[in-house]
Protein backbone atom coordinates (compact mmCIF):
# COMPACT_ATOMS: atom_id res chain seq x y z
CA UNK A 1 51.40 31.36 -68.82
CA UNK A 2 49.12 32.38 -71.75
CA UNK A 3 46.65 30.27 -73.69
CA UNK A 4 49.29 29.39 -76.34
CA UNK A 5 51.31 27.87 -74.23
CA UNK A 6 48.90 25.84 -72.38
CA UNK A 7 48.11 24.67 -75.82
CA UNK A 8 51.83 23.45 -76.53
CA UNK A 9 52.29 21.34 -73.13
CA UNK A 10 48.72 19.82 -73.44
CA UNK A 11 50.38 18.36 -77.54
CA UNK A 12 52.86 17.35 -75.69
CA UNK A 13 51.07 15.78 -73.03
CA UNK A 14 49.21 14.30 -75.87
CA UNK A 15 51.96 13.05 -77.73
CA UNK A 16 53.85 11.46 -74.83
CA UNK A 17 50.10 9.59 -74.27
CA UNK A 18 50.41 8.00 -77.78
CA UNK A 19 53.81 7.01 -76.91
CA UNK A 20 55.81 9.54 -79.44
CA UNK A 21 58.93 11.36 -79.23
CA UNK A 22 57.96 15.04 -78.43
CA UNK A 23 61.27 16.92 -78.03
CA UNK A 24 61.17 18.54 -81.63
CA UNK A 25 57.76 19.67 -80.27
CA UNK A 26 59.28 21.60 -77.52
CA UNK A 27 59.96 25.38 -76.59
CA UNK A 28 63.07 26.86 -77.85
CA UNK A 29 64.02 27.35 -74.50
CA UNK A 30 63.63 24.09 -73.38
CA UNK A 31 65.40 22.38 -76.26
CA UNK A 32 68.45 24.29 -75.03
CA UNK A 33 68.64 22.39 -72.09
CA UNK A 34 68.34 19.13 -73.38
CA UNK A 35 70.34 19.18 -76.92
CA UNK A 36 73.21 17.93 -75.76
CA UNK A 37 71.89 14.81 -73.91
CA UNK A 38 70.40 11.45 -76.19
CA UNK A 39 67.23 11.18 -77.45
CA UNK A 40 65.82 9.00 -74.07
CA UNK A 41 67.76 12.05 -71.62
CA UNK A 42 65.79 14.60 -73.81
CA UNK A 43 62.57 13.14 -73.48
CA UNK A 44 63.28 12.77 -69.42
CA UNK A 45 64.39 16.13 -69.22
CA UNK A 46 61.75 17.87 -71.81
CA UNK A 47 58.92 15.64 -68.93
CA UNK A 48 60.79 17.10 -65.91
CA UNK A 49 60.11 20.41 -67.21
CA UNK A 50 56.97 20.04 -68.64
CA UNK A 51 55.67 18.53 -64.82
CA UNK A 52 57.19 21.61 -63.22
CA UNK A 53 54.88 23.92 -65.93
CA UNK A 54 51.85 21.99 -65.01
CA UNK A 55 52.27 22.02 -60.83
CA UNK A 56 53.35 25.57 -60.36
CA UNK A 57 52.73 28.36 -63.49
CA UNK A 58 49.61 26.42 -64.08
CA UNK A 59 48.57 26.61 -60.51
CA UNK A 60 44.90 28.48 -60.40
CA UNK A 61 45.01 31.27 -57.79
CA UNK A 62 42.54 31.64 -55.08
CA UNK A 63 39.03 33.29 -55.39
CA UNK A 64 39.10 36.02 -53.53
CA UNK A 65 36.10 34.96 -52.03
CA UNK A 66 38.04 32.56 -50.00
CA UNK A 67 39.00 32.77 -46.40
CA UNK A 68 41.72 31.92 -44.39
CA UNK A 69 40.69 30.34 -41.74
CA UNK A 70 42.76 29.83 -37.98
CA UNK A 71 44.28 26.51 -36.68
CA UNK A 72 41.57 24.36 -35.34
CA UNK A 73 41.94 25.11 -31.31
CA UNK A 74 43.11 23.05 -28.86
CA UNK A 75 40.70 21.59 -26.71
CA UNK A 76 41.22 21.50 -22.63
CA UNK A 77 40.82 17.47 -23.00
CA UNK A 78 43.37 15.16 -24.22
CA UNK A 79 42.09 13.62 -27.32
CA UNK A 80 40.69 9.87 -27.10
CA UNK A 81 43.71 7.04 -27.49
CA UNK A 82 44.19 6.12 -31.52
CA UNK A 83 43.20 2.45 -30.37
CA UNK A 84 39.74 3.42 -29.10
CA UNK A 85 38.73 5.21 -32.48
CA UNK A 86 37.26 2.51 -34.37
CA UNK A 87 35.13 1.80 -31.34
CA UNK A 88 34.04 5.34 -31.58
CA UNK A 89 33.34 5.22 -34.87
CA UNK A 90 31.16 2.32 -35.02
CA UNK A 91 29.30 4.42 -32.30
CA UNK A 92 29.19 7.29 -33.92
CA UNK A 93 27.64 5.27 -37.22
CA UNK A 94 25.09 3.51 -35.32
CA UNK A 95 23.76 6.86 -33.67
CA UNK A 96 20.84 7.69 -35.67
CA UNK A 97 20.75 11.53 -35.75
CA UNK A 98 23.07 14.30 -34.17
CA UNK A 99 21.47 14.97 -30.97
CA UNK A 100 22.68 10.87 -30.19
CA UNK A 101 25.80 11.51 -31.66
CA UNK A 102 26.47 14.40 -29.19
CA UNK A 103 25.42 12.03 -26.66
CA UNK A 104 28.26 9.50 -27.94
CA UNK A 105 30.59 12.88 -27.51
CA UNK A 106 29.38 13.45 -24.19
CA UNK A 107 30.34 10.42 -22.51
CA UNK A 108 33.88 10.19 -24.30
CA UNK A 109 34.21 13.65 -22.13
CA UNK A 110 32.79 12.38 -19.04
CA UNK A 111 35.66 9.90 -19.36
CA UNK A 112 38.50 12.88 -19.95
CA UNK A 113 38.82 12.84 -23.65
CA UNK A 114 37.33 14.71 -26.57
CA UNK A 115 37.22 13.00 -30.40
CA UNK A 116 39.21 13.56 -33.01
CA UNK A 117 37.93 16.16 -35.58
CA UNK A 118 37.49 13.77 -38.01
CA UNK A 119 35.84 11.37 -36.33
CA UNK A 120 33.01 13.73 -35.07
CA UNK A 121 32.92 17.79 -34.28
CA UNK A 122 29.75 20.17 -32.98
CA UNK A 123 27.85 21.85 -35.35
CA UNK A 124 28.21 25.54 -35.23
CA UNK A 125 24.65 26.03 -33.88
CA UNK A 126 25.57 23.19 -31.58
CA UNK A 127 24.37 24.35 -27.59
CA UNK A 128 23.72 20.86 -26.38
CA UNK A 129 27.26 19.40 -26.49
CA UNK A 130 30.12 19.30 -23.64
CA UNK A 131 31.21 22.78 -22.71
CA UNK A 132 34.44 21.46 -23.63
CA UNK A 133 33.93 21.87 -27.61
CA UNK A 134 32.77 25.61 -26.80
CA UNK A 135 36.37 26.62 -29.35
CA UNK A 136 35.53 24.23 -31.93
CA UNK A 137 31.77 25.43 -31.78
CA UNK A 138 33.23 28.76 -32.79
CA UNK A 139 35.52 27.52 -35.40
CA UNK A 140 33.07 26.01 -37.21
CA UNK A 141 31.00 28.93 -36.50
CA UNK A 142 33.83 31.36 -38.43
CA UNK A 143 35.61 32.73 -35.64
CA UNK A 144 38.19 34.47 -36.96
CA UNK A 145 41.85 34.06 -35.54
CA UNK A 146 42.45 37.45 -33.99
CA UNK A 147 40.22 36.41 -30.90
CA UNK A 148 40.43 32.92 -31.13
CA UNK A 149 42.42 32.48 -28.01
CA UNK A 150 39.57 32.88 -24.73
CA UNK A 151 40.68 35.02 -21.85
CA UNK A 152 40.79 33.59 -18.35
CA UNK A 153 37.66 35.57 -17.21
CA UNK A 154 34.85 37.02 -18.80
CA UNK A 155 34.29 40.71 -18.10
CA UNK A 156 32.62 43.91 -20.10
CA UNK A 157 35.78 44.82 -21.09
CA UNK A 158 36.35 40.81 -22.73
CA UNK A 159 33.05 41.32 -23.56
CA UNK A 160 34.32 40.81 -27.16
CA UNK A 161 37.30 38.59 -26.99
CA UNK A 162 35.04 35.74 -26.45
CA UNK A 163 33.22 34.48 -29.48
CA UNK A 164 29.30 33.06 -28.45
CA UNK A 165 30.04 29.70 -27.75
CA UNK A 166 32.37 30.16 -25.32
CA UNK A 167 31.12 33.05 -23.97
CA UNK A 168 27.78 30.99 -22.94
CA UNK A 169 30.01 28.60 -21.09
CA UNK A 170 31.58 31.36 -19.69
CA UNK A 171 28.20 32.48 -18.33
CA UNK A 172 26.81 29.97 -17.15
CA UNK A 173 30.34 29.30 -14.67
CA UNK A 174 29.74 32.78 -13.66
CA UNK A 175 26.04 32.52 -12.80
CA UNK A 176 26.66 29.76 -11.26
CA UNK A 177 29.61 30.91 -9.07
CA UNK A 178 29.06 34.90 -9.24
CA UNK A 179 25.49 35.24 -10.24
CA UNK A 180 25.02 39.28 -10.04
CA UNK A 181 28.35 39.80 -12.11
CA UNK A 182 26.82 37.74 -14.50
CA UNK A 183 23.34 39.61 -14.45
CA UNK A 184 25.39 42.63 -14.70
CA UNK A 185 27.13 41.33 -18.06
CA UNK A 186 24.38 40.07 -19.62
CA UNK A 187 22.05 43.13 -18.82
CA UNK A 188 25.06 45.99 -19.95
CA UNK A 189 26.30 44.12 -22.71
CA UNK A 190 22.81 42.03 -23.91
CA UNK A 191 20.97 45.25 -24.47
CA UNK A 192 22.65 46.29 -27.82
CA UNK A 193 22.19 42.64 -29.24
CA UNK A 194 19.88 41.30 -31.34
CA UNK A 195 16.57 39.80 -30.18
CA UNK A 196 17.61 36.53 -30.74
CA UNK A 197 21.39 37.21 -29.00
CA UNK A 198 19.45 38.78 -26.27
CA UNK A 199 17.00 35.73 -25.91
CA UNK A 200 19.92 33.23 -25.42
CA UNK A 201 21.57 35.66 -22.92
CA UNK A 202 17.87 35.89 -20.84
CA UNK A 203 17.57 32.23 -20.72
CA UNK A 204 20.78 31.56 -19.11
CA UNK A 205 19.48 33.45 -15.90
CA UNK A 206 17.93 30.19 -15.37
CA UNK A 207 20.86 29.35 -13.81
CA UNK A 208 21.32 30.73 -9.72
CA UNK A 209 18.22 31.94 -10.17
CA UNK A 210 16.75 33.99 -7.15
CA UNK A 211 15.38 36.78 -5.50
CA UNK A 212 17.91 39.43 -6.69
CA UNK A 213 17.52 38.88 -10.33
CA UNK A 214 13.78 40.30 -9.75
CA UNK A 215 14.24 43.92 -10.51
CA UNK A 216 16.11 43.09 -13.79
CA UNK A 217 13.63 40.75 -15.26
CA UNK A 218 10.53 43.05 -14.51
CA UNK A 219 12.48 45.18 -16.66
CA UNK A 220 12.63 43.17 -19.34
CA UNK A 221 8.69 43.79 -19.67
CA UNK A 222 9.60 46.39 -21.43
CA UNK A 223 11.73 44.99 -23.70
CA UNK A 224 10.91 44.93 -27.93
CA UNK A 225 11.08 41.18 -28.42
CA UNK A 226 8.19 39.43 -27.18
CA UNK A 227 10.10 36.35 -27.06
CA UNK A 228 12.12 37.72 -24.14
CA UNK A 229 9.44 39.29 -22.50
CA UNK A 230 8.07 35.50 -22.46
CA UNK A 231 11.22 34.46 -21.32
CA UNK A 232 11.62 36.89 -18.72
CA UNK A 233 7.56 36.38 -17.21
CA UNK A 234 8.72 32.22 -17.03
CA UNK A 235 11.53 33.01 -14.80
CA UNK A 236 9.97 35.66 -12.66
CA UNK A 237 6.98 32.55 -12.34
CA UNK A 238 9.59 30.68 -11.13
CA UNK A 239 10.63 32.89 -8.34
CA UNK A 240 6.70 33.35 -7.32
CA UNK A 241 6.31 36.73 -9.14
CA UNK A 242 2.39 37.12 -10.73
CA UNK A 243 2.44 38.01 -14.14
CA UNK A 244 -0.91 39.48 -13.70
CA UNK A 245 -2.60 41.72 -10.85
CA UNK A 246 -5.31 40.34 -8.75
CA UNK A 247 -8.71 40.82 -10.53
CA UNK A 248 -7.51 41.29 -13.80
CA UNK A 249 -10.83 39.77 -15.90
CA UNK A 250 -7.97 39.51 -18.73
CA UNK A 251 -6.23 36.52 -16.75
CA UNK A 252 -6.04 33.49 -18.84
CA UNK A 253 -5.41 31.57 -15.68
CA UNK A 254 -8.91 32.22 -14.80
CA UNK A 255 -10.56 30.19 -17.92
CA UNK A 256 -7.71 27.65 -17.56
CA UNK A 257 -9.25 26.96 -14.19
CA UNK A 258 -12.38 26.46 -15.84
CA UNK A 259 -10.93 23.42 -16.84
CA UNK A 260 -10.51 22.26 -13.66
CA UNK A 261 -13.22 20.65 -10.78
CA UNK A 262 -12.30 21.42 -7.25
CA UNK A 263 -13.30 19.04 -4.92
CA UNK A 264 -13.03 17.02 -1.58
CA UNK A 265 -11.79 13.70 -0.56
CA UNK A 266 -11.58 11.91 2.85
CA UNK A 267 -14.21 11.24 5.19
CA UNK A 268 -12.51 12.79 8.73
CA UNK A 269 -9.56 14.77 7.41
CA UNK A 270 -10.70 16.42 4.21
CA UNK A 271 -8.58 18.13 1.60
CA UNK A 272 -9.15 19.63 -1.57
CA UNK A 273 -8.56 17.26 -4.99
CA UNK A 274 -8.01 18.89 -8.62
CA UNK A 275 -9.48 16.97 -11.49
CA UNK A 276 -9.14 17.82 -15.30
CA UNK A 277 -12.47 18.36 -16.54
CA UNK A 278 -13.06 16.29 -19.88
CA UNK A 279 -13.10 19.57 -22.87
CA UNK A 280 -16.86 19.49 -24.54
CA UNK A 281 -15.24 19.97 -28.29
CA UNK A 282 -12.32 19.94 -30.17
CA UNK A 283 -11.86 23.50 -30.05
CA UNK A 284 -12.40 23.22 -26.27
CA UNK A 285 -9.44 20.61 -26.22
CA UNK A 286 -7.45 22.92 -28.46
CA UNK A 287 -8.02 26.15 -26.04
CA UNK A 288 -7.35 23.94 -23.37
CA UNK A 289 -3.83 22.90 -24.40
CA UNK A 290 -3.05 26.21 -25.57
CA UNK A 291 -3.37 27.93 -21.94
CA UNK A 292 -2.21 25.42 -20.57
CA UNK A 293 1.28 25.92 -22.58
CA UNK A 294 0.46 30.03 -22.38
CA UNK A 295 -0.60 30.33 -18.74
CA UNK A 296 2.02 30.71 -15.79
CA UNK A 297 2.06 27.53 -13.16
CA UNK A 298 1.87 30.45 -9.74
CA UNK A 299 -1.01 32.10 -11.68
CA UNK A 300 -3.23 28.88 -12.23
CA UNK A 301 -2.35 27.90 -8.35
CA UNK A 302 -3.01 31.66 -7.02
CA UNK A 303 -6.24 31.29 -8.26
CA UNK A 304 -7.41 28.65 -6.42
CA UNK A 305 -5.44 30.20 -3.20
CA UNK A 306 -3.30 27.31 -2.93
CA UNK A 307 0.73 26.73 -2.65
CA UNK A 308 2.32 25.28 -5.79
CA UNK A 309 3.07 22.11 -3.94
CA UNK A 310 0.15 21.51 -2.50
CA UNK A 311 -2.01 22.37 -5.78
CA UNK A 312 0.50 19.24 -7.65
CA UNK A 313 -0.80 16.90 -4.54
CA UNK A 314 -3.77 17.63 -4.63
CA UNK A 315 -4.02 17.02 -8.47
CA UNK A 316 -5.95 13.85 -9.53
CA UNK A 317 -3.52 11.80 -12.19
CA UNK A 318 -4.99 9.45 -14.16
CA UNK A 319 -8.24 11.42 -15.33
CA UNK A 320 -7.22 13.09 -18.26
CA UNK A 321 -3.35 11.46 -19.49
CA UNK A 322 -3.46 14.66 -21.85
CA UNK A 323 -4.23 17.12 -19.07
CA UNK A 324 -1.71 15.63 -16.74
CA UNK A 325 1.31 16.09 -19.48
CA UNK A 326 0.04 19.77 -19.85
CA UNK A 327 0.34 20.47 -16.36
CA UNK A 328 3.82 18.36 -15.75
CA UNK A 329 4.86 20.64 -19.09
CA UNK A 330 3.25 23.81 -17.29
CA UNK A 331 5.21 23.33 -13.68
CA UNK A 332 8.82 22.60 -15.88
CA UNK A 333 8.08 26.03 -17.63
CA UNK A 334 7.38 28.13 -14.93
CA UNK A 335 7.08 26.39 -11.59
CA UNK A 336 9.19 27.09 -8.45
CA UNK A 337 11.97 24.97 -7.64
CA UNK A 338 10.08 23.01 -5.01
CA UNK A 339 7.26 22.79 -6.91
CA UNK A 340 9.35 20.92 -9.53
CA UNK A 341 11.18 19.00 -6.83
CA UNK A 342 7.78 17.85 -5.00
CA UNK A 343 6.21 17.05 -8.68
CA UNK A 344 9.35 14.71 -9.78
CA UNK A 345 9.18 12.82 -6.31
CA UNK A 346 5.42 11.94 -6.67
CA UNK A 347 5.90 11.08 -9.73
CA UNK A 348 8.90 8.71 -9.64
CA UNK A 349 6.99 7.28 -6.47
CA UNK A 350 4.10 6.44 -8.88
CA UNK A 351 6.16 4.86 -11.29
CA UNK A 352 4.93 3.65 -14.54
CA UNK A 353 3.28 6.30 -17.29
CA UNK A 354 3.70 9.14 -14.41
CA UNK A 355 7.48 7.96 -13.79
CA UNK A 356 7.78 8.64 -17.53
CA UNK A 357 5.81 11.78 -17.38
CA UNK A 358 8.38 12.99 -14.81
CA UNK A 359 10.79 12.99 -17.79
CA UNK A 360 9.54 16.43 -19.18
CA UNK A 361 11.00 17.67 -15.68
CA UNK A 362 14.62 16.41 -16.29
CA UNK A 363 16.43 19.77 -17.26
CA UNK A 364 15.61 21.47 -14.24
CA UNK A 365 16.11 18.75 -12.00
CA UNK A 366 19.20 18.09 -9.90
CA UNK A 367 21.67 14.37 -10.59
CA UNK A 368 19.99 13.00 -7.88
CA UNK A 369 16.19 13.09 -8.96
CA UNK A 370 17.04 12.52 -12.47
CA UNK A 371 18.72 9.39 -11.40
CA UNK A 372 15.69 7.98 -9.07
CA UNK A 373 13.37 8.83 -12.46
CA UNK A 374 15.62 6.81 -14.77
CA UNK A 375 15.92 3.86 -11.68
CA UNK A 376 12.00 3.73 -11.77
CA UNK A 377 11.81 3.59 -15.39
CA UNK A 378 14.11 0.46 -15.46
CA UNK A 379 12.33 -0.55 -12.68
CA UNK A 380 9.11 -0.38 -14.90
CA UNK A 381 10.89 -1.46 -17.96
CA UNK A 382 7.48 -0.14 -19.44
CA UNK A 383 9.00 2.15 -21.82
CA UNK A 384 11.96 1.98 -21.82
CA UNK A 385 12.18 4.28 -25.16
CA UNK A 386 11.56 7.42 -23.18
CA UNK A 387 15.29 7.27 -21.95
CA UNK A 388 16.34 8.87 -24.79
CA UNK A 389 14.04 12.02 -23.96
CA UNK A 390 15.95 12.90 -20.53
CA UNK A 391 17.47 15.97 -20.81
CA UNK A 392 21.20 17.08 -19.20
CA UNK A 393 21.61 13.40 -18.30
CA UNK A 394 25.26 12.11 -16.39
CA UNK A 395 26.55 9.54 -18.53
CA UNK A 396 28.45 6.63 -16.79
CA UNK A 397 26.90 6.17 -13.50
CA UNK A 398 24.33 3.01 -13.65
CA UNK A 399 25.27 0.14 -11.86
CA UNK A 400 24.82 -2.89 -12.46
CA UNK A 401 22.50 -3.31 -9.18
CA UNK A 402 20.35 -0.60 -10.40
CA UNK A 403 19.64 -2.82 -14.28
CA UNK A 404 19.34 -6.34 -12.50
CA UNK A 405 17.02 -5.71 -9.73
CA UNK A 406 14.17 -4.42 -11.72
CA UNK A 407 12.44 -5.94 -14.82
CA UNK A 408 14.48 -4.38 -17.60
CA UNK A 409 17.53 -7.25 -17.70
CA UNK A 410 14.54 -9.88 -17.85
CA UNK A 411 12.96 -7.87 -20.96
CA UNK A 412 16.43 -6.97 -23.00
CA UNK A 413 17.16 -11.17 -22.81
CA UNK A 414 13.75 -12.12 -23.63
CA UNK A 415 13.86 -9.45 -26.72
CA UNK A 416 17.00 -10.44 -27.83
CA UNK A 417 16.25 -14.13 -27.87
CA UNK A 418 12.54 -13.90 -29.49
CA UNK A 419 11.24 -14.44 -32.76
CA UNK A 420 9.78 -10.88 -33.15
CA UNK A 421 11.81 -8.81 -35.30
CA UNK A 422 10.08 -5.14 -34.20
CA UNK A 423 10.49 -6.58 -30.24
CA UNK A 424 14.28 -6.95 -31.32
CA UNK A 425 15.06 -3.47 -32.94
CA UNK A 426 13.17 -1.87 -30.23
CA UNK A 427 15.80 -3.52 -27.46
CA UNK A 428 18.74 -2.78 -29.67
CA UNK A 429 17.15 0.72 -28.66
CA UNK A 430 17.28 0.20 -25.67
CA UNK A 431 20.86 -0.88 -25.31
CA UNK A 432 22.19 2.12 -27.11
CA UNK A 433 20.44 4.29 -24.41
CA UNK A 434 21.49 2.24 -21.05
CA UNK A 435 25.00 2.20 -23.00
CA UNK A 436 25.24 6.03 -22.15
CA UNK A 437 23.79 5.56 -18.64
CA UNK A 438 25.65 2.58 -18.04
CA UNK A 439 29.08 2.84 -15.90
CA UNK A 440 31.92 0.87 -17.42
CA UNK A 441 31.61 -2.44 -15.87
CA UNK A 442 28.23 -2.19 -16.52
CA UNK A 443 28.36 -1.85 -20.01
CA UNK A 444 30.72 -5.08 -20.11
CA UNK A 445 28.58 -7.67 -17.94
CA UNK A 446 25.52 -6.35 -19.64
CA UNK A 447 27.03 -7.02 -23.57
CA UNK A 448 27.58 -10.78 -22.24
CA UNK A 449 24.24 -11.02 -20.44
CA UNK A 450 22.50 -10.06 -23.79
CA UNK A 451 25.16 -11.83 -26.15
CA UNK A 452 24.59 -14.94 -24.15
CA UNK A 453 20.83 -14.66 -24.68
CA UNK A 454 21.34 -14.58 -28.46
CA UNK A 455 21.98 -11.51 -29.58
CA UNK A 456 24.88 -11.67 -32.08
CA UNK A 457 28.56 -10.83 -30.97
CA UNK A 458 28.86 -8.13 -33.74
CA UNK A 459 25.59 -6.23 -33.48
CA UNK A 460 25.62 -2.56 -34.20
CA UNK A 461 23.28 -2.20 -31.60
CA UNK A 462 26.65 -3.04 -28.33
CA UNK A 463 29.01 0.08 -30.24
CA UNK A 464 28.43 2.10 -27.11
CA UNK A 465 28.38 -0.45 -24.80
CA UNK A 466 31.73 -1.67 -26.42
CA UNK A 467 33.03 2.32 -26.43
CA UNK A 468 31.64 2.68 -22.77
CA UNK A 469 33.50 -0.62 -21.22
CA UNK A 470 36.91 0.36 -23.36
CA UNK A 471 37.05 3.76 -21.85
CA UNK A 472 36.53 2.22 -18.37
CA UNK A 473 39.97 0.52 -19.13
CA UNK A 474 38.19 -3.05 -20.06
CA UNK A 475 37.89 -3.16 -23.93
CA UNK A 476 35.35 -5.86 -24.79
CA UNK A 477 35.75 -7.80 -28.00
């Protein structure tokens, strides 16, 4: 349809507005199909044409800039129940940022279900979420619809069929099930990808980690990104390799230790302590914390010819709080798994500020020490804010023996029933964190313990206690 024409239907259109008779107005054309009717039939007839002008010829075509993109996948879960969206919504709203809206996602999966995409779907840079939105991860990402569907196993000759997402979950099953086929993948197939590809590949050796996957990291000391050469010399710290030969003068684990007094305790048994020495400067601070991130946990420990487990007994907490997060940072980085292991059980046996501390440890800990941690810390109910830093958490599991018996119950009823407005918003907090931990019948005796102390029936603050104790079968109202 050319300009003129667009021109007559929009005096028509204009005409009809003002409340006129437009048919002498009209096309040729269309007259012919309406002369024989009245004046009213015209009018209807000269509209029904006009409205079929406007919807289709005057249609704009595509850019060709746009894309067609494939059906949204089907996810492996069954999404959650129409009835139980609004709770998920009111969630979803109260989360503040993404990474606690993926943690609203995460336990609708730990309960079988995924969300509705319009309700809430991963970001396409999105690695933290439930392996189970791996396809829509790639959707978003731009996967286009030839590959879409994932093969049952990931091989080098998939290789390609699987877009990133999913081929990271694919990768970690198979390191954790078939670790050298997965070495082999990622070391035939990573070598041709970019640095940053490559780094995301490397770092998923973390998982099955051992002795065999030696040879191929040392190799990676050659490799052009010095990202994963960083990555690679953490993981071979892990497995006791030394990043540095014996007598180096270059070691920086040799001024970290400078840092450090070694001394003696105990009067008939004695045994060697470890103290932070107190930096002379602020640059001295700032050189401190910097090897402290730099330096490998085996090398600082070799140096003083101890094990790693013995150097983290031996180590005197409470000196220096700074120096003691470096070194809990410094063990999660690149300490051996029982060095990690015998750090976290000190420190949840300490409780208080070094339970917390243990925190930093969380993503390479197993269920079962990241569950004593979180015990001690509502134990403690010191901080109860630091919740929300554990990493790889199980949603669903706290009962309701593990909130009562320590002091936390006591401190969410006395919050919630105060005066103190910043006391109050800080245990609303809190409840949106334990409403993740919680197990279902948790979540529902806990929303009338802290509704009975005062806090009001329809407070933002219960939406994933409310989601929690609905998906346990037990909708609270």
């Amino acid at each position: 349809m050319n300009e003129l024409d667009q021109a007559g239907l929009a005096r028509l259109r204009d005409g009809w507005i003002s409340g006129g008779a437009m048919f002498e107005f009209a096309p040729v054309e269309w007259k012919e199909v309406a002369t024989a009717f009245s004046p009213d039939e015209q009018e209807r007839r000269l509209l029904a044409i006009a409205g079929q002008a406007l919807d289709v010829a005057l249609r704009p075509a595509a850019p060709k800039s746009l894309k067609r993109r494939p059906p949204l996948p089907v996810l492996a879960l069954p999404m959650l129940p129409e009835r139980l969206r609004p709770l998920l919504r009111a969630a979803l709203k109260y989360a503040a940022d993404a990474r606690l809206k993926t943690r609203v996602a995460t336990l609708v999966a730990s309960r079988g279900f995924v969300t509705h995409p319009m309700d809430w779907m991963p970001a396409a840079s999105d690695q933290n979420g439930p392996e189970v939105y791996a396809p829509w991860v790639d959707w978003q990402a731009g996967a286009d619809g030839e590959k879409q569907l994932r093969r049952e196993h990931l091989t080098a000759e998939t290789w390609d069929d699987f877009h990133p997402a999913a081929r990271r979950s694919a990768l970690i099953d198979l390191r954790r099930s078939a670790p050298a086929l997965a070495r082999a993948l990622i070391e035939t197939k990573g070598a041709s990808e970019p640095a940053e590809v490559r780094l995301a590949l490397i770092e998923l050796m973390r998982f099955g980690l051992g002795a065999d996957d030696v040879p191929f990291l040392k190799s990676l000391s050659a490799d052009r990104s010095g990202k994963v050469r960083e990555m690679a010399g953490r993981l071979l710290a892990r497995l006791g390799e030394r990043s540095i030969t014996e007598g180096q003068t270059e070691d920086p684990a040799i001024e970290l230790s400078a840092f450090i007094e070694e001394g003696k305790s105990g009067f008939i048994r004695r045994r060697s302590t470890y103290a932070p020495i107190k930096p002379k400067s602020q640059a001295q601070q700032a050189r401190r914390a910097d090897l402290f991130a730099t330096c490998y946990f085996g090398d600082l420990v070799g140096h003083f010819g101890k094990t790693e487990s013995d150097f983290i007994g031996a180590w005197q907490f409470g000196v220096d709080d700074g120096a003691d997060l470096f070194l809990v940072r410094m063990v999660a980085a690149s300490g051996g798994d029982a060095a990690v292991a015998s750090l976290a059980d000190l420190l949840a046996a300490a409780g208080g500020r070094l339970a917390i501390l243990g925190l930093q440890l969380t993503a390479r800990l197993d269920s079962g020490r990241k569950r004593v941690l979180i015990r001690q810390i509502l134990n403690d109910a010191q901080n109860l804010a630091a919740l929300n830093m554990v990493e790889g958490a199980e949603a669903g599991w706290l009962e309701w023996g593990d909130l009562a018996k320590g002091k936390t119950l006591s401190a969410l009823r006395s919050a919630v029933s105060g005066d103190n407005d910043v006391v109050k918003r800080n245990a609303e907090q809190y409840l949106e964190a334990i409403g993740f931990l919680a197990s279902p019948a948790t979540a529902e005796k806990l929303i009338s313990e802290v509704v009975a102390a005062g806090l009001p029936p329809a407070s933002p603050s219960l939406s994933l206690l409310r989601l929690n104790a609905a998906l346990g079968g037990n909708p609270t109202r």
